[in-house]
C-alpha atoms as a PDB file:
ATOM      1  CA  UNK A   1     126.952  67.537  83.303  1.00  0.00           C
ATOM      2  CA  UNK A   2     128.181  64.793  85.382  1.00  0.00           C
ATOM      3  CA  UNK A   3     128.732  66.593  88.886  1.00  0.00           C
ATOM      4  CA  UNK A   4     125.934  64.556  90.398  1.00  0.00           C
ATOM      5  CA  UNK A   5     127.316  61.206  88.947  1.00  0.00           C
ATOM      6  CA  UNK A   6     130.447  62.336  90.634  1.00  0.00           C
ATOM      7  CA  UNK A   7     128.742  62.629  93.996  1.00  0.00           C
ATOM      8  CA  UNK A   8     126.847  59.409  93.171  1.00  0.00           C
ATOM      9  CA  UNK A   9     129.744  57.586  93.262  1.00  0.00           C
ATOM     10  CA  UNK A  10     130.612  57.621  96.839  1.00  0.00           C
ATOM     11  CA  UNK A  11     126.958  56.941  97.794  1.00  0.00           C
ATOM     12  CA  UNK A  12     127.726  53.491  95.266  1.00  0.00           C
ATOM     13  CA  UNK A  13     130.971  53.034  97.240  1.00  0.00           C
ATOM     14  CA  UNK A  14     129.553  53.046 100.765  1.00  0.00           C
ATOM     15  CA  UNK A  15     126.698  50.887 100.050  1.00  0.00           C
ATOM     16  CA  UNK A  16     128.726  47.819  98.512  1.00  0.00           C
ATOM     17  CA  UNK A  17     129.047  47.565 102.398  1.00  0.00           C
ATOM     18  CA  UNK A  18     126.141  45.909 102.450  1.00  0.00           C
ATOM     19  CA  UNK A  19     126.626  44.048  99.498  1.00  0.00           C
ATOM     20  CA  UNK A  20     129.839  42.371 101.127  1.00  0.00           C
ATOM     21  CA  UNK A  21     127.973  41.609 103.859  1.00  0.00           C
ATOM     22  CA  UNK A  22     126.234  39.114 101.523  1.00  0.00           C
ATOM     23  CA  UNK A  23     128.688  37.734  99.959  1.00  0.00           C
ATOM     24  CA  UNK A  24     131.510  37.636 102.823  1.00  0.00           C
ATOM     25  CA  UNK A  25     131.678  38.184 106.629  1.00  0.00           C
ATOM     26  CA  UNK A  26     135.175  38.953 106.173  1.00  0.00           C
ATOM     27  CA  UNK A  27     135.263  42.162 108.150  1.00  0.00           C
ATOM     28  CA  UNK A  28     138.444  43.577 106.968  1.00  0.00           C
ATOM     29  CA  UNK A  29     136.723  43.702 103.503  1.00  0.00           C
ATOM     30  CA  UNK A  30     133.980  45.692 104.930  1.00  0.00           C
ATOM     31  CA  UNK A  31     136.362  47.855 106.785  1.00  0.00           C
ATOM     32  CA  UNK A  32     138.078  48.304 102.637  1.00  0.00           C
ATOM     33  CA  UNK A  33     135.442  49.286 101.389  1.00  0.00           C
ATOM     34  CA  UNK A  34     134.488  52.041 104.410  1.00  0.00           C
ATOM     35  CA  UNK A  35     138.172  53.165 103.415  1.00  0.00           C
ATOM     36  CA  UNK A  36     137.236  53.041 100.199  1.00  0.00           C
ATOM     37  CA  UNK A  37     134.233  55.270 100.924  1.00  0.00           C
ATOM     38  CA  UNK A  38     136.308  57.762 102.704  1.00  0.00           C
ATOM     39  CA  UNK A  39     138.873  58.340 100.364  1.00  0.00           C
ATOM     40  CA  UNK A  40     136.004  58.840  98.020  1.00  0.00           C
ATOM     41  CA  UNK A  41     135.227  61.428 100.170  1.00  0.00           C
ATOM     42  CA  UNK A  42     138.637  63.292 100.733  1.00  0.00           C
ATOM     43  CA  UNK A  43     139.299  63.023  96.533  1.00  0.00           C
ATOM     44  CA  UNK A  44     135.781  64.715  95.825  1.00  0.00           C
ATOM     45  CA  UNK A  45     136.482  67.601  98.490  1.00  0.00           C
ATOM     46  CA  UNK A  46     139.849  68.229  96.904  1.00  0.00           C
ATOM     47  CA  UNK A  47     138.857  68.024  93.402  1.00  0.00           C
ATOM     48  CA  UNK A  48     140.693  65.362  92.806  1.00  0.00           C
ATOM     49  CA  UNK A  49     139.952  64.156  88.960  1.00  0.00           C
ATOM     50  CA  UNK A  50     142.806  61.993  88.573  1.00  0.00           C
ATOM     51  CA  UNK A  51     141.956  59.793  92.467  1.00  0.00           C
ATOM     52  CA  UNK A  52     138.398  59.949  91.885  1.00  0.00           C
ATOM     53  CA  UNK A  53     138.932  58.286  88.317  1.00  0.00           C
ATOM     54  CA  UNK A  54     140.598  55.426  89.941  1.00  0.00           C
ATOM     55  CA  UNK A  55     137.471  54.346  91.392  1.00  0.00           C
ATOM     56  CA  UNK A  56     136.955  53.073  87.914  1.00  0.00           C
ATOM     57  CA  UNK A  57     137.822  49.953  86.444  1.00  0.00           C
ATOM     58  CA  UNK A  58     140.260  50.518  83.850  1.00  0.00           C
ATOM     59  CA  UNK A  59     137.737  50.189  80.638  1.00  0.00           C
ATOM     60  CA  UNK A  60     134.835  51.605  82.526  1.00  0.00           C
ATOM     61  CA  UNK A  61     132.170  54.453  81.287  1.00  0.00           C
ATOM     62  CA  UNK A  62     129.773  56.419  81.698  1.00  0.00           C
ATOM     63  CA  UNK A  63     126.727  57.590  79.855  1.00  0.00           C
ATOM     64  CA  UNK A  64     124.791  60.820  80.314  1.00  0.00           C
ATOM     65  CA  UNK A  65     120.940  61.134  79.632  1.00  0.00           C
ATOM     66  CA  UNK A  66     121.360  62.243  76.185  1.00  0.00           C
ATOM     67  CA  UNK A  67     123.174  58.665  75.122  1.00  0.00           C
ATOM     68  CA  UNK A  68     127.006  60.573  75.628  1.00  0.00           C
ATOM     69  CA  UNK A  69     129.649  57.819  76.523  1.00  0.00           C
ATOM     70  CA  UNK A  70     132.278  58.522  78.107  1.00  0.00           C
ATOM     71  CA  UNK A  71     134.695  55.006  78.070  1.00  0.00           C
ATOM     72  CA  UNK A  72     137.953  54.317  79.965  1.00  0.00           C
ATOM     73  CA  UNK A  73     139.831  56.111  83.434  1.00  0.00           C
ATOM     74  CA  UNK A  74     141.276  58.630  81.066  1.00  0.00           C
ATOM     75  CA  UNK A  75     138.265  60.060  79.551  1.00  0.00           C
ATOM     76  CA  UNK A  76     136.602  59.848  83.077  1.00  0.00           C
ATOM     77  CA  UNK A  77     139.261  61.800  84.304  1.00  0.00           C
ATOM     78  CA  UNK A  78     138.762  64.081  81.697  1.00  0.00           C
ATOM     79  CA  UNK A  79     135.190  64.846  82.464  1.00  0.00           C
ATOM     80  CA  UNK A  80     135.242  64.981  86.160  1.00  0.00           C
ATOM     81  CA  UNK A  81     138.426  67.916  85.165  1.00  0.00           C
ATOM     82  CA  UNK A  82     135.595  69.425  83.060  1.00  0.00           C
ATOM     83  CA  UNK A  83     133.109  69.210  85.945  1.00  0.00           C
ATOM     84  CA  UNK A  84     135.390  70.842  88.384  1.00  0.00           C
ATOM     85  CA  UNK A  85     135.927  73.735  85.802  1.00  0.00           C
ATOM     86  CA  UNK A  86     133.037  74.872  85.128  1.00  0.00           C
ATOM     87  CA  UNK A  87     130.108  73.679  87.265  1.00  0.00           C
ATOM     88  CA  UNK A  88     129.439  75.023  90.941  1.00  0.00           C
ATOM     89  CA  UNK A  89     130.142  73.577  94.293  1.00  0.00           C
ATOM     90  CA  UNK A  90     127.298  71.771  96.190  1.00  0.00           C
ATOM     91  CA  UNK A  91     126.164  68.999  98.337  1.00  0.00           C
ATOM     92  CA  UNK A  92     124.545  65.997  97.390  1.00  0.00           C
ATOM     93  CA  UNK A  93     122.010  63.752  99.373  1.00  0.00           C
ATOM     94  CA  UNK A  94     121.401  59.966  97.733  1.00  0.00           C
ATOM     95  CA  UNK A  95     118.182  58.027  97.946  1.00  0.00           C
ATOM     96  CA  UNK A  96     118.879  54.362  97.295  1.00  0.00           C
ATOM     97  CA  UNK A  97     116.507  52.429  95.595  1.00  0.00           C
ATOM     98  CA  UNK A  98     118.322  49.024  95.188  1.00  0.00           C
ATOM     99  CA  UNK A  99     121.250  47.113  95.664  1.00  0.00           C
ATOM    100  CA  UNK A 100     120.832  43.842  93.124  1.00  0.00           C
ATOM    101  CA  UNK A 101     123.323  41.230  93.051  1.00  0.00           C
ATOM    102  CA  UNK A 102     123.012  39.572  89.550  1.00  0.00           C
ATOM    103  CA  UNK A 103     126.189  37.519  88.953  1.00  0.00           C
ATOM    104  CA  UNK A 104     129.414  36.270  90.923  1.00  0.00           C
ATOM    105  CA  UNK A 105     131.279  39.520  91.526  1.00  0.00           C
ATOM    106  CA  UNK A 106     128.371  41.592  89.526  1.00  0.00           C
ATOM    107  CA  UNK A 107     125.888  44.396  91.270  1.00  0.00           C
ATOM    108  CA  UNK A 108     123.701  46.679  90.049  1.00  0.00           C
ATOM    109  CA  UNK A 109     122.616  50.080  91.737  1.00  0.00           C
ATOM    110  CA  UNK A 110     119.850  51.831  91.244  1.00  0.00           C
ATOM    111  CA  UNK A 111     119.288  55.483  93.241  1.00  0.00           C
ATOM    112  CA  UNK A 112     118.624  58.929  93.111  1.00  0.00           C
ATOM    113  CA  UNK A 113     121.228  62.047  93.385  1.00  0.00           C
ATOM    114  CA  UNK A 114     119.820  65.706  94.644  1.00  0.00           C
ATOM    115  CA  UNK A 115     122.643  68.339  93.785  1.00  0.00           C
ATOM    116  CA  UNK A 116     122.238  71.545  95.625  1.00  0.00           C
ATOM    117  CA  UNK A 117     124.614  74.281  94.712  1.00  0.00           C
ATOM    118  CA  UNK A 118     126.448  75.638  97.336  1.00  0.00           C
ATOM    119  CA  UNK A 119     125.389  79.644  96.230  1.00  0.00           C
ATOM    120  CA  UNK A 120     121.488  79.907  95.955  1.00  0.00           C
ATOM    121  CA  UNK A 121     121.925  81.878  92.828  1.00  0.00           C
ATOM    122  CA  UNK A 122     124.352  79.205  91.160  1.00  0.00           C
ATOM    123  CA  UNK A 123     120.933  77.254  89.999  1.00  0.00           C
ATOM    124  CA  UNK A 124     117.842  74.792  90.987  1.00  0.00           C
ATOM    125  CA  UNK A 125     118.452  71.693  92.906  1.00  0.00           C
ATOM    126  CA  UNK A 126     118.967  69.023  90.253  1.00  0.00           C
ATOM    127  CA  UNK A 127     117.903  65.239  91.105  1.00  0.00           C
ATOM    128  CA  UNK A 128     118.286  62.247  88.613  1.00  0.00           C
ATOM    129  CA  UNK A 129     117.894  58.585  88.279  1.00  0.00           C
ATOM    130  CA  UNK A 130     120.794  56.164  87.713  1.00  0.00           C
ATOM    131  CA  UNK A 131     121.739  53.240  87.616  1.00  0.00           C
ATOM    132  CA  UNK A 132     125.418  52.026  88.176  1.00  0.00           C
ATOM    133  CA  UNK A 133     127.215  48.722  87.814  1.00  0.00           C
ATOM    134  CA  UNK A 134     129.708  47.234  90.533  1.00  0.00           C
ATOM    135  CA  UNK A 135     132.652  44.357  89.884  1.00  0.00           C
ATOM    136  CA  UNK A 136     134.373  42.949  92.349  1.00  0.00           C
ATOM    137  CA  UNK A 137     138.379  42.458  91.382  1.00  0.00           C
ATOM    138  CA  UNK A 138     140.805  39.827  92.362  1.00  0.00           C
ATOM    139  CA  UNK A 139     142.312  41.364  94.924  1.00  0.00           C
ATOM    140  CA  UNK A 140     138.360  42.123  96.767  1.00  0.00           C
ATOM    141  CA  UNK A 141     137.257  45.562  96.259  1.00  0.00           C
ATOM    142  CA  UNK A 142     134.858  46.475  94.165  1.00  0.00           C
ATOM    143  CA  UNK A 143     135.019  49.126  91.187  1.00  0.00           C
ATOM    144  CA  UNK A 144     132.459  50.922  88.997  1.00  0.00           C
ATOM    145  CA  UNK A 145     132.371  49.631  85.646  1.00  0.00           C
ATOM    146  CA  UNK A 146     129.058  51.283  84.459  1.00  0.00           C
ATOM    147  CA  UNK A 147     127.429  54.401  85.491  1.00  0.00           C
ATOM    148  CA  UNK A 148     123.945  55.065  83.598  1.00  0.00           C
ATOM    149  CA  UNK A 149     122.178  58.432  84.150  1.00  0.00           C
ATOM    150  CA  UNK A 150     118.923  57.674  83.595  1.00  0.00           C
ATOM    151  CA  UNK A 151     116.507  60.818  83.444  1.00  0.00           C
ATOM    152  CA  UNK A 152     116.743  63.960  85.832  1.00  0.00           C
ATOM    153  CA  UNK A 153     113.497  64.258  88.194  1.00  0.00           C
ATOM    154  CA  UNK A 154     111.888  67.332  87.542  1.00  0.00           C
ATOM    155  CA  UNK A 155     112.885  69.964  90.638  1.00  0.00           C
ATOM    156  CA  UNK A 156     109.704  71.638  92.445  1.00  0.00           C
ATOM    157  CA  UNK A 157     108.699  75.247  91.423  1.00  0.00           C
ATOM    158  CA  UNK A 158     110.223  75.775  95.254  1.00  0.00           C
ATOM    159  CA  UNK A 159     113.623  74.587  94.393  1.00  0.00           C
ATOM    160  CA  UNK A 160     113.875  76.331  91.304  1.00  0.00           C
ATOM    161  CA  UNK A 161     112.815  79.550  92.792  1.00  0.00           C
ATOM    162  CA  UNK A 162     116.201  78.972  95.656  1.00  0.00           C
ATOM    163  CA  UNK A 163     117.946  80.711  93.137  1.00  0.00           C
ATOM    164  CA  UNK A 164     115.520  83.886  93.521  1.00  0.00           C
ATOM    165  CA  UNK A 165     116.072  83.731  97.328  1.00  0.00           C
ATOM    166  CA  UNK A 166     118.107  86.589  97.175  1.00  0.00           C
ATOM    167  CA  UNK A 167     115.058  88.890  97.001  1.00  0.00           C
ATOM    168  CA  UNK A 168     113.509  87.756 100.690  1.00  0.00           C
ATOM    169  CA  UNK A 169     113.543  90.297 102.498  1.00  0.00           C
ATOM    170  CA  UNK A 170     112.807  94.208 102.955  1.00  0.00           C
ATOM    171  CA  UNK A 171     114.060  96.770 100.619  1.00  0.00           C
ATOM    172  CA  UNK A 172     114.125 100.697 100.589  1.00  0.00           C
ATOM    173  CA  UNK A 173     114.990 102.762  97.209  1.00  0.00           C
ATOM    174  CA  UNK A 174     114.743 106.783  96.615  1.00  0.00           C
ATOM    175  CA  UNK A 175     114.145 107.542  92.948  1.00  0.00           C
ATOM    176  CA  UNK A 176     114.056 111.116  92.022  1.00  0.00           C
ATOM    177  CA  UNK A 177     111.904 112.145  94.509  1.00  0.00           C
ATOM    178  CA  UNK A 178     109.802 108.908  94.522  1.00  0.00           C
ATOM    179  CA  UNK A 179     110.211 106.452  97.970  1.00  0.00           C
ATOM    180  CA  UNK A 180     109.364 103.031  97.489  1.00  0.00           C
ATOM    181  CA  UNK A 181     109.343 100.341 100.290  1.00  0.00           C
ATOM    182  CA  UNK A 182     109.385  96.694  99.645  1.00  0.00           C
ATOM    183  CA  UNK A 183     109.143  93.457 100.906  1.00  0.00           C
ATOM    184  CA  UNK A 184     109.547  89.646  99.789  1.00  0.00           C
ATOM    185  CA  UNK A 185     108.410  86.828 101.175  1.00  0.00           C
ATOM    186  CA  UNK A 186     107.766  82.863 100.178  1.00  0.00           C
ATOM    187  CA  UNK A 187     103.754  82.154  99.172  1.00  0.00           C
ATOM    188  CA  UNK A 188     102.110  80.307 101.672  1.00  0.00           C
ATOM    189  CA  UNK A 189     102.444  77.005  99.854  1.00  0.00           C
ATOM    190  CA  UNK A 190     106.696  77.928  98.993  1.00  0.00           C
ATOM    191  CA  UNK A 191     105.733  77.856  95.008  1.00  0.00           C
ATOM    192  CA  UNK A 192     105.551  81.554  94.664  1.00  0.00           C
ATOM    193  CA  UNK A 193     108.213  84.429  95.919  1.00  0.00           C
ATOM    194  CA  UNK A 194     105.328  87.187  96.199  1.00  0.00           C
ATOM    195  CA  UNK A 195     106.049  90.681  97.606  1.00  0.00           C
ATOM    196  CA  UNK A 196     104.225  93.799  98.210  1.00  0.00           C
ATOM    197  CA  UNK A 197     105.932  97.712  97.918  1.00  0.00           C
ATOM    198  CA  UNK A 198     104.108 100.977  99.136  1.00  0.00           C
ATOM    199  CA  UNK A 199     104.874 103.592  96.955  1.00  0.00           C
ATOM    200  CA  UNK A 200     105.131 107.309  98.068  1.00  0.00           C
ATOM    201  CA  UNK A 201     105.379 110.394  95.276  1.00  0.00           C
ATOM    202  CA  UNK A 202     106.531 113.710  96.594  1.00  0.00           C
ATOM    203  CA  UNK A 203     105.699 112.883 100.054  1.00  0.00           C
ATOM    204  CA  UNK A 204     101.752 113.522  98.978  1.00  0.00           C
ATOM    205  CA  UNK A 205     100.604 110.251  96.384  1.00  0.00           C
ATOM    206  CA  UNK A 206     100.368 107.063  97.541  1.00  0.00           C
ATOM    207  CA  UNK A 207      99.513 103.952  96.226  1.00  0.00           C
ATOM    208  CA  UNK A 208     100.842  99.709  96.526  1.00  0.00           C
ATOM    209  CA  UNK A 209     100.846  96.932  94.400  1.00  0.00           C
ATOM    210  CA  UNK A 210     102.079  93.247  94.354  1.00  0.00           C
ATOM    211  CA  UNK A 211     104.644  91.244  92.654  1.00  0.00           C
ATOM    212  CA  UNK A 212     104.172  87.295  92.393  1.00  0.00           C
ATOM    213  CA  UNK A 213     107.473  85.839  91.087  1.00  0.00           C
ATOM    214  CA  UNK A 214     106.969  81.931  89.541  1.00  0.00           C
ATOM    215  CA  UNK A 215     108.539  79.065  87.591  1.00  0.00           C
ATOM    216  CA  UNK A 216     107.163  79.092  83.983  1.00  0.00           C
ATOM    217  CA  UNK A 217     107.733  75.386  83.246  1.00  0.00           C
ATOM    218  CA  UNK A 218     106.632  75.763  79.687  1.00  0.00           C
ATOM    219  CA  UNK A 219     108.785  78.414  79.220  1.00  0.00           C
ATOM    220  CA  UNK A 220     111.926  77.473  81.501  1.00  0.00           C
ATOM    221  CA  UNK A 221     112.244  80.524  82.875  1.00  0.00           C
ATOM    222  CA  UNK A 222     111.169  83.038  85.929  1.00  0.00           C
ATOM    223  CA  UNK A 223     108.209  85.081  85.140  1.00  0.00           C
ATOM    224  CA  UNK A 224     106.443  87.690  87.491  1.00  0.00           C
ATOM    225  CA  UNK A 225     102.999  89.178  87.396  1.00  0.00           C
ATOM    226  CA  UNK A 226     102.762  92.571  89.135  1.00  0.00           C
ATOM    227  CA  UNK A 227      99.424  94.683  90.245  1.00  0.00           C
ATOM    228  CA  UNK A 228      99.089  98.024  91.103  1.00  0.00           C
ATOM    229  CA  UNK A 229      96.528 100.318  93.484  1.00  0.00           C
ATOM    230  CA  UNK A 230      95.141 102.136  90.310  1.00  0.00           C
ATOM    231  CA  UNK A 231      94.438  99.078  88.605  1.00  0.00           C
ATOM    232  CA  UNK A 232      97.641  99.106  86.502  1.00  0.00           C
ATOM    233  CA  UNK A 233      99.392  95.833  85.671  1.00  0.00           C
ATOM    234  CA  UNK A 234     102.378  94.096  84.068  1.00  0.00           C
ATOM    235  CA  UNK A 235     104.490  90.384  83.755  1.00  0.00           C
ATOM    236  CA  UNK A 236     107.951  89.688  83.229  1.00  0.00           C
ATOM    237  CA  UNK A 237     110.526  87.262  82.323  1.00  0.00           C
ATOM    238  CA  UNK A 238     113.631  86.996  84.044  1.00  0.00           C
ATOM    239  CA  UNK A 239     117.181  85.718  82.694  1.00  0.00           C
ATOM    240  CA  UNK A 240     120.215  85.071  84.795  1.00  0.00           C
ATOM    241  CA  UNK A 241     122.949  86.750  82.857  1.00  0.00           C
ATOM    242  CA  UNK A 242     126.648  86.402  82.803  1.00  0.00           C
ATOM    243  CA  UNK A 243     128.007  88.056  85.732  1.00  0.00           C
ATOM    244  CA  UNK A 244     125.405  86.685  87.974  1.00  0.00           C
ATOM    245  CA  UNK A 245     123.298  88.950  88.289  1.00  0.00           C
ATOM    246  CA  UNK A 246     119.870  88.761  87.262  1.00  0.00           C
ATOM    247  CA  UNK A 247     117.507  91.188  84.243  1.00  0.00           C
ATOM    248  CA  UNK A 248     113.847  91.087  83.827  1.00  0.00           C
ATOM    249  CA  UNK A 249     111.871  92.054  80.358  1.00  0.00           C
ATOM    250  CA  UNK A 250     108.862  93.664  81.864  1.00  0.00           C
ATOM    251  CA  UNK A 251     105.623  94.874  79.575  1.00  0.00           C
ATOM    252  CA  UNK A 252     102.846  96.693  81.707  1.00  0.00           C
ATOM    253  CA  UNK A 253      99.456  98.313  80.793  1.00  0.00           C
ATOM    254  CA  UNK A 254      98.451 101.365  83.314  1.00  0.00           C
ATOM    255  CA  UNK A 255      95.158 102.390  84.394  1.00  0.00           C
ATOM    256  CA  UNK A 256      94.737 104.504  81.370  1.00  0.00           C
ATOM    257  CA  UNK A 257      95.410 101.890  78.827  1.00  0.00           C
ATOM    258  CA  UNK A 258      99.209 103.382  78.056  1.00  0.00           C
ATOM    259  CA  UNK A 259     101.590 100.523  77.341  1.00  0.00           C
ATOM    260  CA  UNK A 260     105.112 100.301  78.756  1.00  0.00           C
ATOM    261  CA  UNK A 261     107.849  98.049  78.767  1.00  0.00           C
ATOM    262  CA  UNK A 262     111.810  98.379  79.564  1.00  0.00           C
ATOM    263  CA  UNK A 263     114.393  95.746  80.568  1.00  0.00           C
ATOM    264  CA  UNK A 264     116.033  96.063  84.309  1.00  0.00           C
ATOM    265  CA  UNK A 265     118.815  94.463  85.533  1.00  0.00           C
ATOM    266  CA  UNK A 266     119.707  93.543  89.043  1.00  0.00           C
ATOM    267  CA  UNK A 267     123.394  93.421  90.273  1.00  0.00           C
ATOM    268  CA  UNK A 268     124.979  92.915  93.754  1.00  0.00           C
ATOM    269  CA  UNK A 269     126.489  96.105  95.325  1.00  0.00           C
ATOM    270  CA  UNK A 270     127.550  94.977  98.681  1.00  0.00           C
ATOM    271  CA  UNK A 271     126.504  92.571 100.814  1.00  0.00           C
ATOM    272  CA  UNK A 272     122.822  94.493 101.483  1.00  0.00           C
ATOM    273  CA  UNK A 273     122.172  96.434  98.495  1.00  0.00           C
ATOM    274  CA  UNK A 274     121.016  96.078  94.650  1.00  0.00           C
ATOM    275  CA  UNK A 275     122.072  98.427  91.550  1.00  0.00           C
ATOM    276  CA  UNK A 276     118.759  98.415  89.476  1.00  0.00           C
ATOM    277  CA  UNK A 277     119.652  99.881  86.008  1.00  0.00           C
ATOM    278  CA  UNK A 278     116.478 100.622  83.466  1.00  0.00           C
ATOM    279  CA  UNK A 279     117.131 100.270  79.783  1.00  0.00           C
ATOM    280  CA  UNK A 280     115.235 100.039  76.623  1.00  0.00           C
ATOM    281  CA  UNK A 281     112.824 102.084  77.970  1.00  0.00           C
ATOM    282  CA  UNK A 282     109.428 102.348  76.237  1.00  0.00           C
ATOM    283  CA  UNK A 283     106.144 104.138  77.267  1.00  0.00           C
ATOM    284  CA  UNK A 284     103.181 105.023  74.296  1.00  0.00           C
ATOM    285  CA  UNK A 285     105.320 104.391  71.620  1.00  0.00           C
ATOM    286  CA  UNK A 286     108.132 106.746  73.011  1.00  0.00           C
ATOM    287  CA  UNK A 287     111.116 106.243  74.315  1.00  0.00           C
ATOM    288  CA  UNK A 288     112.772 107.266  77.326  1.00  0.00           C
ATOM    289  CA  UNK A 289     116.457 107.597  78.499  1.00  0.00           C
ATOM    290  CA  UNK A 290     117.706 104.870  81.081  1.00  0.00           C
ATOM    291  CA  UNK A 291     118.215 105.109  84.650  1.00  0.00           C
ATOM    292  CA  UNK A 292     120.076 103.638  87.420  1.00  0.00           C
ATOM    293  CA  UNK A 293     119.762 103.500  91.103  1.00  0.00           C
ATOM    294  CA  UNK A 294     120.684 101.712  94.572  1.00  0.00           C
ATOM    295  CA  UNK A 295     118.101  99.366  96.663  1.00  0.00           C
ATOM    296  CA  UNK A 296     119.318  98.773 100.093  1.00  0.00           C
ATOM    297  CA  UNK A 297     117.910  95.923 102.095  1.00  0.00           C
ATOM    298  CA  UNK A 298     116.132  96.870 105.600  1.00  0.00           C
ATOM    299  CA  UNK A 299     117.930  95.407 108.743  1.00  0.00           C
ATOM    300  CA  UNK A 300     114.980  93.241 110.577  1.00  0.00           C
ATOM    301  CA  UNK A 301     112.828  94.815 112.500  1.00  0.00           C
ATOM    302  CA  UNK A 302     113.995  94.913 117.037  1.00  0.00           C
ATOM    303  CA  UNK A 303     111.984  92.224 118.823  1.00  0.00           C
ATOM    304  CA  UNK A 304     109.495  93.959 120.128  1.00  0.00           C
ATOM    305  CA  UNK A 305     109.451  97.013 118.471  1.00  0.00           C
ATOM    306  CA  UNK A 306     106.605  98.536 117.020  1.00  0.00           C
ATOM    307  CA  UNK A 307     105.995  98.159 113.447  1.00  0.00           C
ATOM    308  CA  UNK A 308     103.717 101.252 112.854  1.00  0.00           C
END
């Protein structure tokens, strides 16, 4: 919840640069506060609740979107433990918006934090507004004594669909008989992951299709929209589940009018292959038993090379 405050706070530290530059030309408190900055740096790398928390003025808090305080070093400390636990490594970038001085020894912050998660598939790129509150103690530094989160931006359809990256690129698969060829790519205007497969039965039938793979903001979740050759065609919603991998609920409607459905799941199996496994499978009312087979991405195609 607060991994991007945490990041926030270093942006906070090395701007009060600026803001001692207003209120002292003392260089050896700018050069602090640089220090400062740094070991802001080396504490967040490490993981380092407890130094990080010391940034804090003793009877400081923070306060999350939804109105959640969290008050004093120890509870701080508590929640950047919780952070480090359970929410992914990333990087951070900071827009700042202002730097206001409004009292002797008082500044207020206001920015923006973009978290991107270090792993594609560990989630969208998060950005939110905050605002955070500096003193300055007796001694000349400055600590936090108030960081607000404000509101998190919305992330573009593009960012959100970083954590469907995964799929760019060419894939083969043999299923009983059946040899089917795709490949992924980003939509001309990077809001769409759209792809297009060749399918080949028996070595005789042939026929192709698309897949367009989007951000359903309404529903907060990945949803596709496939069409087929024949005239077939079918949507589905994805769902990241629990061991990272990834499972679609697809419903489709063939050339004929039949109706279909099944839930597949995605899972890594080496560094250049997929295990698709079928379940729940449904076709006119009947069901059907499961399957499971291997996708293996395509190594890129020689410079040069011909493509035919």
């Amino acid at each position: 919840m607060f991994r991007t405050h945490s990041v926030l706070f270093f942006v906070s530290l090395a701007a009060c640069q600026t803001i001692i530059a207003a209120d002292s030309d003392d260089k050896k408190l700018q050069a602090s506060i640089a220090e400062s900055a740094k070991k802001y740096e080396t504490l967040y790398a490490a993981r380092d609740a407890h130094g990080l928390a010391g940034l804090f003025t003793v009877e400081a808090e923070l306060i999350d979107s939804t109105g959640t305080i969290f008050h004093g070093r120890e509870s701080i400390e508590a929640e950047y433990k919780s952070t480090f636990a359970n929410e992914p490594e990333g990087k951070i970038s900071i827009e700042l918006v202002s730097i206001r001085p409004v009292a002797v020894g008082l500044v207020v912050e206001d920015g923006v934090v973009t978290f991107t998660p270090s792993e594609k598939k560990a989630g969208p790129v998060e950005r939110t507004r905050y605002t955070a509150t500096h003193v300055k103690q007796a001694d000349g530094t400055w600590l936090l004594a108030s960081v607000r989160e404000l509101e998190q931006d919305r992330a573009t359809p593009h960012e959100r669909l970083q954590a469907m990256a995964w799929l760019i690129g060419e894939w083969h698969e043999e299923v009983d008989g059946t040899s089917i060829a795709t490949k992924w790519n980003w939509s001309k205007d990077h809001n769409f992951l759209v792809s297009e497969f060749t399918v080949v039965e028996s070595r005789e039938k042939k026929w192709h299709g698309s897949n367009r793979l989007g951000w359903d903001a309404e529903r907060k979740q990945f949803r596709s929209w496939i069409f087929d050759s024949s005239g077939g065609f079918g949507e589905g919603f994805w769902n990241e589940d629990d061991g990272g991998g990834w499972s679609v609920n697809l419903s489709a409607i063939d050339a004929d009018g039949v109706r279909s459905s099944s839930k597949i799941q995605y899972t890594s199996d080496g560094a250049n292959a997929i295990r698709v496994t079928q379940q729940d499978r449904v076709r006119a009312g009947i069901s059907l038993p499961g399957s499971s087979h291997r996708i293996v991405r395509q190594p890129p195609t020689p410079a040069g090379a011909s493509t035919k």
